[in-house]
N, C-alpha and C. Protein backbone atom coordinates (compact mmCIF):
# COMPACT_ATOMS: atom_id res chain seq x y z
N UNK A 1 34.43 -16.37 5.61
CA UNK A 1 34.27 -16.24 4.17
C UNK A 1 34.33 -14.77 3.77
N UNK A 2 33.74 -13.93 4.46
CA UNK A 2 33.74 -12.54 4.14
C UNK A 2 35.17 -11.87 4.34
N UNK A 3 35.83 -12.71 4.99
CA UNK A 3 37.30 -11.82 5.44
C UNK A 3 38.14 -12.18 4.13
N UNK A 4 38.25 -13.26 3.77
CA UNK A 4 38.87 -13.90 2.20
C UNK A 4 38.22 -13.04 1.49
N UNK A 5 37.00 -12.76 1.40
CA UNK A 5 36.34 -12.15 -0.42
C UNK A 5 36.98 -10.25 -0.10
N UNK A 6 37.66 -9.64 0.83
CA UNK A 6 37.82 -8.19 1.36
C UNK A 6 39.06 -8.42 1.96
N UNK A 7 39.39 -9.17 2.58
CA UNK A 7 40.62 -8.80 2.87
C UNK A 7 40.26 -8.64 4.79
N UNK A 8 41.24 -8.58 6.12
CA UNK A 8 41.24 -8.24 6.94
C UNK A 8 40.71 -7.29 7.42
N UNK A 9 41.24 -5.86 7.07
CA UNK A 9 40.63 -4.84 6.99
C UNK A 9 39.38 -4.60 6.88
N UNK A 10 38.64 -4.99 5.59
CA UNK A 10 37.18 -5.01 5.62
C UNK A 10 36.69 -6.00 6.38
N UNK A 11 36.95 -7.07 6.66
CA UNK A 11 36.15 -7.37 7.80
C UNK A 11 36.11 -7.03 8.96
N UNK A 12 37.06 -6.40 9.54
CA UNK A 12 37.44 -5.74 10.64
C UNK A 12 36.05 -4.67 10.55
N UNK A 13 36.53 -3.42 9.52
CA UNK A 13 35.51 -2.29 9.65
C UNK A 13 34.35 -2.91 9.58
N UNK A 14 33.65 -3.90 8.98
CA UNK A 14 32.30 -4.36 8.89
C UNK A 14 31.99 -4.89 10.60
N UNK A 15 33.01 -5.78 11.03
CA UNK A 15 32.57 -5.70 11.83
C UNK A 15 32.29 -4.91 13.34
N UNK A 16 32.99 -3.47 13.19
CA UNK A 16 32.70 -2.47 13.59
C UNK A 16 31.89 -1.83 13.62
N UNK A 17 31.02 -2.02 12.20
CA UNK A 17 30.10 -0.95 11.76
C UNK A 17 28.69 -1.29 12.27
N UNK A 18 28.93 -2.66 12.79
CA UNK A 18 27.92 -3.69 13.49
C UNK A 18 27.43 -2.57 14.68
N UNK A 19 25.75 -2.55 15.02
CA UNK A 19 25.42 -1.32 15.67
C UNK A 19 25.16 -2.19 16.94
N UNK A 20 25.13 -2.04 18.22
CA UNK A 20 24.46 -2.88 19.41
C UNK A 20 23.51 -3.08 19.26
N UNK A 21 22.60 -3.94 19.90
CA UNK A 21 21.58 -3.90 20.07
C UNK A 21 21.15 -3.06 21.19
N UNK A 22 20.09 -2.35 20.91
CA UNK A 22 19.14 -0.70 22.03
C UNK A 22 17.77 -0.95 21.45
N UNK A 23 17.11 -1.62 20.87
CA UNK A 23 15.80 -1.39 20.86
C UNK A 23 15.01 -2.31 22.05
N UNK A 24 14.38 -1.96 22.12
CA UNK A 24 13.42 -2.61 23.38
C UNK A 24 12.74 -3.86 22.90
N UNK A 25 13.12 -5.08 22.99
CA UNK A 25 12.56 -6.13 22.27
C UNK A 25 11.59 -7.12 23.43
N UNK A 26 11.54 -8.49 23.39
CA UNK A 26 10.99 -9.22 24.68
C UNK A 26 9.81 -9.92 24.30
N UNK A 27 9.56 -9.30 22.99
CA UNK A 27 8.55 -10.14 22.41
C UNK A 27 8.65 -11.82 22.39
N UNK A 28 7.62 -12.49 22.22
CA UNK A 28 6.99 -13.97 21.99
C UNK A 28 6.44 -14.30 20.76
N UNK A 29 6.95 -14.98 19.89
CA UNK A 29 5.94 -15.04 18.77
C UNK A 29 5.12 -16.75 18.80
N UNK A 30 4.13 -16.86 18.95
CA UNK A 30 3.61 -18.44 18.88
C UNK A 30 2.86 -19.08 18.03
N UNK A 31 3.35 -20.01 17.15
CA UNK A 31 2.89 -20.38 15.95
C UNK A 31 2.53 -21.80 16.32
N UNK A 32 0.58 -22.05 15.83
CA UNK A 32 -0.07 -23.13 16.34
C UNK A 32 -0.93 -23.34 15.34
N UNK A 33 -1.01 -24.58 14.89
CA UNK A 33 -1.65 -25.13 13.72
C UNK A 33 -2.74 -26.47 14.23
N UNK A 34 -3.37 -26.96 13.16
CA UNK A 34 -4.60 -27.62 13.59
C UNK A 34 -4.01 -28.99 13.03
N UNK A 35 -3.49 -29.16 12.22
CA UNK A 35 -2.93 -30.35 11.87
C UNK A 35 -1.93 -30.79 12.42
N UNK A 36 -1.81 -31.62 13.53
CA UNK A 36 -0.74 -32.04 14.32
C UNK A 36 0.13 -33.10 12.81
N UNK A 37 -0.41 -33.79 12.18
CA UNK A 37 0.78 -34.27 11.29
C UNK A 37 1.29 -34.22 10.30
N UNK A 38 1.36 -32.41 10.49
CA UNK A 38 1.72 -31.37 9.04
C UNK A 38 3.01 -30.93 9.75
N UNK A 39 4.08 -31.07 8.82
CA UNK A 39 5.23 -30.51 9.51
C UNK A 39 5.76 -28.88 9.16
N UNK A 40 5.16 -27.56 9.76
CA UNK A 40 5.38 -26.60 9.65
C UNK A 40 6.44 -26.06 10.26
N UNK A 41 7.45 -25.12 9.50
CA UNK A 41 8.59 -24.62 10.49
C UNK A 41 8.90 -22.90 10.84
N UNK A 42 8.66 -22.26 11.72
CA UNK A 42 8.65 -21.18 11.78
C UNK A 42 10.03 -19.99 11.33
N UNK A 43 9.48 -19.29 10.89
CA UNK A 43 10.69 -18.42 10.42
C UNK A 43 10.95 -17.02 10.92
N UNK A 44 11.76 -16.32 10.92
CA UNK A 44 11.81 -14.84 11.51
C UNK A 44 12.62 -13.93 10.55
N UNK A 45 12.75 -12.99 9.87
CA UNK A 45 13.43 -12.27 9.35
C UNK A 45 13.79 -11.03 10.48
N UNK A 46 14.92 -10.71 10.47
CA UNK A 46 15.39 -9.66 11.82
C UNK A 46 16.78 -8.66 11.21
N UNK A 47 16.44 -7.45 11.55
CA UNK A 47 17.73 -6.88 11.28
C UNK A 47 18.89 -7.29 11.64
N UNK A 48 19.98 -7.09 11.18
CA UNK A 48 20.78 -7.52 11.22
C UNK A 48 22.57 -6.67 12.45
N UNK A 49 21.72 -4.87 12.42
CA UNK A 49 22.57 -3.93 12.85
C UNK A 49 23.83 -3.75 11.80
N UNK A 50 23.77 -3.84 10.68
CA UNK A 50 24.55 -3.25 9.37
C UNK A 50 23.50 -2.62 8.58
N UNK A 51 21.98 -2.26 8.72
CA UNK A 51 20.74 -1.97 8.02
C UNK A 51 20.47 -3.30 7.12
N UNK A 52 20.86 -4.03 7.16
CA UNK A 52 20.04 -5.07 6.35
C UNK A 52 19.08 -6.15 7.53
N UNK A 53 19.33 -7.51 7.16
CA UNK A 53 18.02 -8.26 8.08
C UNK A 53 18.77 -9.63 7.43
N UNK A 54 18.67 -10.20 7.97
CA UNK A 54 18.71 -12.20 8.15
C UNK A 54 17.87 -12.70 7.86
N UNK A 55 17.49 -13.93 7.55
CA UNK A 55 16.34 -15.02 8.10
C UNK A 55 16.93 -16.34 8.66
N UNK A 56 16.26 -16.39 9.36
CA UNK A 56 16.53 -17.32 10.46
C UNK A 56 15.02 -18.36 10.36
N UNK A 57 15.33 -19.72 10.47
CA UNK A 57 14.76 -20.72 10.92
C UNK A 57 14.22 -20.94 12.17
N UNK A 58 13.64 -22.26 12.52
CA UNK A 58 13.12 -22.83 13.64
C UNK A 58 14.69 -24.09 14.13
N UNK A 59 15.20 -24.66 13.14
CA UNK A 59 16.29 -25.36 13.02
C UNK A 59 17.33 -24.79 13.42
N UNK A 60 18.09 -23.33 12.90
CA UNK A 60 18.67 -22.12 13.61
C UNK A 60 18.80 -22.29 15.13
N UNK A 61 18.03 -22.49 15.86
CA UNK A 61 17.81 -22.84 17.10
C UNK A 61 18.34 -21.13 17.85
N UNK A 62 19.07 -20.22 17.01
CA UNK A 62 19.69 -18.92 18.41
C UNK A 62 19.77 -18.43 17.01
N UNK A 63 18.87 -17.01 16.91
CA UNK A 63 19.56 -15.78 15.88
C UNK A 63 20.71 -14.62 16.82
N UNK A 64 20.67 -13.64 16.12
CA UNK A 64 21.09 -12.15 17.27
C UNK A 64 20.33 -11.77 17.56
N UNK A 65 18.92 -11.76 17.42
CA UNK A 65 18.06 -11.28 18.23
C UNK A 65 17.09 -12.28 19.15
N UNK A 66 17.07 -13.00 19.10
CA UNK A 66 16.43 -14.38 19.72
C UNK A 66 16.91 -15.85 19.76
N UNK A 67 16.36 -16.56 20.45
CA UNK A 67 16.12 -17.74 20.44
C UNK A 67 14.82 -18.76 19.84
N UNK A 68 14.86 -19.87 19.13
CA UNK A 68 13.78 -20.72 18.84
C UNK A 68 13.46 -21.89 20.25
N UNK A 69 11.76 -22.02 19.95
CA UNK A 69 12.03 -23.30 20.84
C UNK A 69 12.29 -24.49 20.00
N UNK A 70 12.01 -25.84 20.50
CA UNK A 70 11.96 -26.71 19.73
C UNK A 70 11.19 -26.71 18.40
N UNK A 71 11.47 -27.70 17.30
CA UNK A 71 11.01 -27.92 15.95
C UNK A 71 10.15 -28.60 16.33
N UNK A 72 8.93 -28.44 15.50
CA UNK A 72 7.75 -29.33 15.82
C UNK A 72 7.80 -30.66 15.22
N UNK A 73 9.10 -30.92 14.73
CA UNK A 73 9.22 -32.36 13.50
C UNK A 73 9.41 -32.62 15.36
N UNK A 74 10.94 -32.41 15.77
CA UNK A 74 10.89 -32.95 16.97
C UNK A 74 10.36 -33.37 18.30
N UNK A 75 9.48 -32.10 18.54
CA UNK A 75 8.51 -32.35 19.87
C UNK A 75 7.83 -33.36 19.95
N UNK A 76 6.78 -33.10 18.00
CA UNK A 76 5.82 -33.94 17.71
C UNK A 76 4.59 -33.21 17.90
N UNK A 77 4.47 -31.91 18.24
CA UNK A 77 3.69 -31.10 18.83
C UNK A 77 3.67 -29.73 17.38
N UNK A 78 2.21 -29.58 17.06
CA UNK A 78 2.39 -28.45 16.67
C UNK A 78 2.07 -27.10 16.64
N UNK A 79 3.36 -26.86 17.25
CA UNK A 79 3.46 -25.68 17.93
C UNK A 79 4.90 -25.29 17.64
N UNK A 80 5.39 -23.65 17.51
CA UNK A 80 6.73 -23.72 17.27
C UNK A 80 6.69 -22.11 18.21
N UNK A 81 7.94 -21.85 18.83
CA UNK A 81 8.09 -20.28 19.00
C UNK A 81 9.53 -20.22 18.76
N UNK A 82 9.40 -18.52 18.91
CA UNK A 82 10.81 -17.67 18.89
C UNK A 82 10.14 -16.52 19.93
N UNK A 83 11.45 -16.69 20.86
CA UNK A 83 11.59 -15.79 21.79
C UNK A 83 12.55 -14.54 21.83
N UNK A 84 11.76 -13.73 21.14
CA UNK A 84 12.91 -12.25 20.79
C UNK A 84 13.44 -11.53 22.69
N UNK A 85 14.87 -11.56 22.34
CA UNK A 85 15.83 -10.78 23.26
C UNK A 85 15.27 -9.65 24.29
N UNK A 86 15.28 -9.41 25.21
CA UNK A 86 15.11 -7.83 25.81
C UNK A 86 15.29 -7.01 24.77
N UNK A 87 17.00 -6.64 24.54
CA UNK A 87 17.45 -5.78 23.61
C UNK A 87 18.19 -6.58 22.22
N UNK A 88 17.05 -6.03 20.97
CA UNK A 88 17.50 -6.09 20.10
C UNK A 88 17.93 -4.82 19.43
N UNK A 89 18.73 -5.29 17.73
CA UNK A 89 18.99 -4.91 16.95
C UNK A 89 17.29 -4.17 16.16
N UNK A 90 17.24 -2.40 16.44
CA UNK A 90 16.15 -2.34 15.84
C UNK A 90 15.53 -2.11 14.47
N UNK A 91 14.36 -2.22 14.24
CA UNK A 91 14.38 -2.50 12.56
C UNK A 91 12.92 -3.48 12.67
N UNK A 92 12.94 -4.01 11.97
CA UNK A 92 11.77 -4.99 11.26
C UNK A 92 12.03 -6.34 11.57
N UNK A 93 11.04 -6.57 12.43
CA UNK A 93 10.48 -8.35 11.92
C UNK A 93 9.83 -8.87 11.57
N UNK A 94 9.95 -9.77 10.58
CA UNK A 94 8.54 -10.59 9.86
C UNK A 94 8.71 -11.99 10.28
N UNK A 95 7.51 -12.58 10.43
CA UNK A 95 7.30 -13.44 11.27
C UNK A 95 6.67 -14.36 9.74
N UNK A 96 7.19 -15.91 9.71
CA UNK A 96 6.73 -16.16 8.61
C UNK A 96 6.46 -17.90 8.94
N UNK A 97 5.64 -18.92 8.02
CA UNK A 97 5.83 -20.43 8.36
C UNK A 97 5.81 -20.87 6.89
N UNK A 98 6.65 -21.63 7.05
CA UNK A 98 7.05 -22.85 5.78
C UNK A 98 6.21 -24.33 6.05
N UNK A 99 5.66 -25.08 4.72
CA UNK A 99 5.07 -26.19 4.89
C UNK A 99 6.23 -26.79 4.50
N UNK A 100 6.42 -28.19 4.74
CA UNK A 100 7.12 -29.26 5.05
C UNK A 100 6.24 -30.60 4.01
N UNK A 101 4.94 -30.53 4.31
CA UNK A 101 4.26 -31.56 3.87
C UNK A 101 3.52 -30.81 2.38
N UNK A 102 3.39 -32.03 1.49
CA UNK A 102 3.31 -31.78 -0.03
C UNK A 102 1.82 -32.14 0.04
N UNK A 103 0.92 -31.70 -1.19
CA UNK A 103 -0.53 -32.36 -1.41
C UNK A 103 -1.13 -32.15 -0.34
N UNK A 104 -1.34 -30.69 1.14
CA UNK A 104 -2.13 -31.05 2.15
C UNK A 104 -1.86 -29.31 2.35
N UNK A 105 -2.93 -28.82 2.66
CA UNK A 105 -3.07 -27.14 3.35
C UNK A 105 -2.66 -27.46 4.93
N UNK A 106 -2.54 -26.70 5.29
CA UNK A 106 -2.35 -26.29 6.77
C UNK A 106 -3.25 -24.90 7.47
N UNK A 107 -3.72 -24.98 8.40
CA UNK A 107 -4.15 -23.63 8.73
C UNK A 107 -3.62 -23.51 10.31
N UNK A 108 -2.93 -21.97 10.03
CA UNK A 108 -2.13 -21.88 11.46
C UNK A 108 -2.12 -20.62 11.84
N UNK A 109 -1.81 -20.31 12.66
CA UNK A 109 -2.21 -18.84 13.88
C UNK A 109 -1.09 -18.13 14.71
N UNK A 110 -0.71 -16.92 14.39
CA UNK A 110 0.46 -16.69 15.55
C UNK A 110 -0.10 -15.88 16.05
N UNK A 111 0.55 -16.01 17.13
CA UNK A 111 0.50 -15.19 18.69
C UNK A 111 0.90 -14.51 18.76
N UNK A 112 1.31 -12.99 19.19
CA UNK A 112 2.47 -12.61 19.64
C UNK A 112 1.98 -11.81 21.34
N UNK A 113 3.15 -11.96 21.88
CA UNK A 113 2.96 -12.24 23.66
C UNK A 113 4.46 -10.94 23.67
N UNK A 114 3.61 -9.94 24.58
CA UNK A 114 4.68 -8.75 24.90
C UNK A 114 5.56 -9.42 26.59
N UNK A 115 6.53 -8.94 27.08
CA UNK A 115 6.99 -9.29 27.83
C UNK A 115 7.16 -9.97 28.97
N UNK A 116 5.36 -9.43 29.50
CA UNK A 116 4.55 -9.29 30.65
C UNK A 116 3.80 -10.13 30.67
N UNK A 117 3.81 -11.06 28.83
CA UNK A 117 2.73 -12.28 28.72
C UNK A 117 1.56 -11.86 28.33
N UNK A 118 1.75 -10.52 27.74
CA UNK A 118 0.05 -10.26 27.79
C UNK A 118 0.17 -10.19 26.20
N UNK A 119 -1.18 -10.55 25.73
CA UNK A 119 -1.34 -10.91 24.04
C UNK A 119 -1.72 -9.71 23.56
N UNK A 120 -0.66 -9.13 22.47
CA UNK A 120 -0.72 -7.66 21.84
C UNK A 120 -1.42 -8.13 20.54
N UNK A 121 -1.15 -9.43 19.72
CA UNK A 121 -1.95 -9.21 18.69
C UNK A 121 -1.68 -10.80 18.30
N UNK A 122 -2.90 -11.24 16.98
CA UNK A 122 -2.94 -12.29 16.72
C UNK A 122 -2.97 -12.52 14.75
N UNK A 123 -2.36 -13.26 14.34
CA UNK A 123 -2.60 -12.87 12.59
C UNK A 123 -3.02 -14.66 12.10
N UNK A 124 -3.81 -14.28 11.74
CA UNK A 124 -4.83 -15.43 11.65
C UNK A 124 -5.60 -16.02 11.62
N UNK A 125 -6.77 -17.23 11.37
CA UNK A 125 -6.25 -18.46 10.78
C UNK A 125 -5.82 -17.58 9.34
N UNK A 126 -4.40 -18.53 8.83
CA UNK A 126 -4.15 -18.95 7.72
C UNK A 126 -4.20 -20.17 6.96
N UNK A 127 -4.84 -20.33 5.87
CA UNK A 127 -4.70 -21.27 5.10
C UNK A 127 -3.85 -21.25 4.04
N UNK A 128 -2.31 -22.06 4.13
CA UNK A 128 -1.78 -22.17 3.05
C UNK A 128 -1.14 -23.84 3.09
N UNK A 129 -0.54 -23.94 1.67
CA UNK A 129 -0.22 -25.28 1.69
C UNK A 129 1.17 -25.21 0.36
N UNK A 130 1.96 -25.74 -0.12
CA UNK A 130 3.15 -25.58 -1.26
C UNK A 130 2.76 -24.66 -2.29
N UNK A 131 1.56 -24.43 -2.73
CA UNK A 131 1.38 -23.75 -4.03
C UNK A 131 1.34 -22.37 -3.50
N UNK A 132 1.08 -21.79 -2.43
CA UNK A 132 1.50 -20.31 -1.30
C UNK A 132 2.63 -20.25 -2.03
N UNK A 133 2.98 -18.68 -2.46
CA UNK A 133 4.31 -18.19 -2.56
C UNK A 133 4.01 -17.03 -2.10
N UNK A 134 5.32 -16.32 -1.66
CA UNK A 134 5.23 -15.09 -0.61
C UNK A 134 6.61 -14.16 -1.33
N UNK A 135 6.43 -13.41 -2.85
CA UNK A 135 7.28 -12.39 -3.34
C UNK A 135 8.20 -11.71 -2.63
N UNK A 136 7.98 -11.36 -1.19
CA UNK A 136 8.90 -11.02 -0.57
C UNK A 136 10.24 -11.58 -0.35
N UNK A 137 9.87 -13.39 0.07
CA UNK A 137 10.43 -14.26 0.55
C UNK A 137 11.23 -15.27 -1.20
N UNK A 138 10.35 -14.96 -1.68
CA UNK A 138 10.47 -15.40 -3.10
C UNK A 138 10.72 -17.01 -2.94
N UNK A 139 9.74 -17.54 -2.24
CA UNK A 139 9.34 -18.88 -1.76
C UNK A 139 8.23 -19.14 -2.01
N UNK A 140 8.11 -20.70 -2.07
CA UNK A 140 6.47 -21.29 -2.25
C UNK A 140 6.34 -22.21 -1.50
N UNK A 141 5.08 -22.49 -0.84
CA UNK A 141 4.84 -23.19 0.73
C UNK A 141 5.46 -22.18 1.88
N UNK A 142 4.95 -21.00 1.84
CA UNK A 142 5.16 -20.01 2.92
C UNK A 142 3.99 -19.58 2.65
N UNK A 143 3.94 -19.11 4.49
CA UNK A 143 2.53 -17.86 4.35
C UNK A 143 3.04 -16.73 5.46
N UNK A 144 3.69 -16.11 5.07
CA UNK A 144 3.73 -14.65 5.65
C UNK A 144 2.93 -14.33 6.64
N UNK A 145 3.00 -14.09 8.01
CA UNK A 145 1.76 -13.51 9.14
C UNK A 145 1.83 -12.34 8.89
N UNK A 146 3.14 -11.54 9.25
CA UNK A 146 3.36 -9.89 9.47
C UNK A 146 4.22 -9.09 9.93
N UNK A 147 4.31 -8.42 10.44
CA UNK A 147 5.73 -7.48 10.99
C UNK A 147 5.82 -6.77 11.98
N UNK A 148 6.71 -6.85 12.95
CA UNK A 148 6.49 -5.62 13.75
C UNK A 148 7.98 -4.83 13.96
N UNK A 149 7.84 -3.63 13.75
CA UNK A 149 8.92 -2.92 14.08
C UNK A 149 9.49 -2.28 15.37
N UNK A 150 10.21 -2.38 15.65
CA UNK A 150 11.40 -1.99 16.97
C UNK A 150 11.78 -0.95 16.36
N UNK A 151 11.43 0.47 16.90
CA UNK A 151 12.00 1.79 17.00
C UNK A 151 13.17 2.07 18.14
C-alpha cells in the first residue's frame, strides 16, 4: 500500500531508512489477572526503526521486536505474554491490556522478567474495566502498565 500512495522509489528509500535492530532487548512481559472468565488481551507499543512505534496485539502473534504467546480467549487461561527479541529496534515500550468483557472490572498485574528470568519490576494490581480510557492510546477499556526504554 505504501509503494502505490509514493511510488517505487519511496518505498525503496523508506525501506532503507529502516535502522537494524542493536539495542539489547530479551525482556518478558507477563500479564495475569484474577478473573479467569474476563477476556483480557495484551498489547505492546514498540519502535518501529523509522523513529516512530507500532502497536501490536496478543492476536498479532510476531511484531519486529517480539513474539506473543497464546491469547487467553484461546488457552482459557488468564495469562498472556510477549517475549521481546535479544536485539531490538531501540526506543520505547509500553506495555498495555484491553478488556474484552462489558459491565465487569478486571484487576491484573504485569511482570516483567529480564533475560536471566530474574524479575526487574512489577506494575500493579490494576483495576480497570470499559469505562478506563488511556489518552495516549485514545482507547476505552485499556489500562496502561508502563514503559521501558532500550538505549
Amino acid at each position: 500500500m505504501f509503494a502505490q500512495e509514493t511510488g517505487w522509489l519511496g518505498f525503496i528509500e523508506r525501506l532503507l531508512a529502516i535502522k537494524p535492530p542493536d539495542g539489547d532487548g530479551g525482556y518478558r512481559f507477563d500479564l495475569s489477572w484474577i478473573q479467569s472468565e474476563i477476556d483480557l488481551d495484551l498489547g505492546v507499543y514498540e519502535p518501529n526503526g523509522l523513529g516512530g512505534r507500532e502497536i501490536y496485539w496478543v492476536y498479532y502473534e510476531t511484531t519486529a521486536n517480539g513474539v506473543f504467546g497464546p491469547d487467553s480467549y484461546d488457552s482459557g487461561q488468564p495469562f498472556e505474554q510477549y517475549f521481546m527479541n535479544s536485539a531490538v529496534h531501540r526506543g520505547t515500550f509500553g506495555v498495555f491490556a484491553s478488556i474484552w468483557d462489558w459491565g465487569v472490572s478486571a484487576t491484573a498485574t504485569l511482570n516483567v522478567y529480564d533475560r536471566n528470568e530474574n524479575l526487574v519490576h512489577t506494575w500493579g494490581p490494576v483495576v480497570f474495566d470499559e469505562n478506563s480510557y488511556d489518552p495516549e492510546l485514545d482507547m476505552y477499556g485499556v489500562a496502561k502498565f508502563g514503559e521501558i526504554v532500550i538505549e
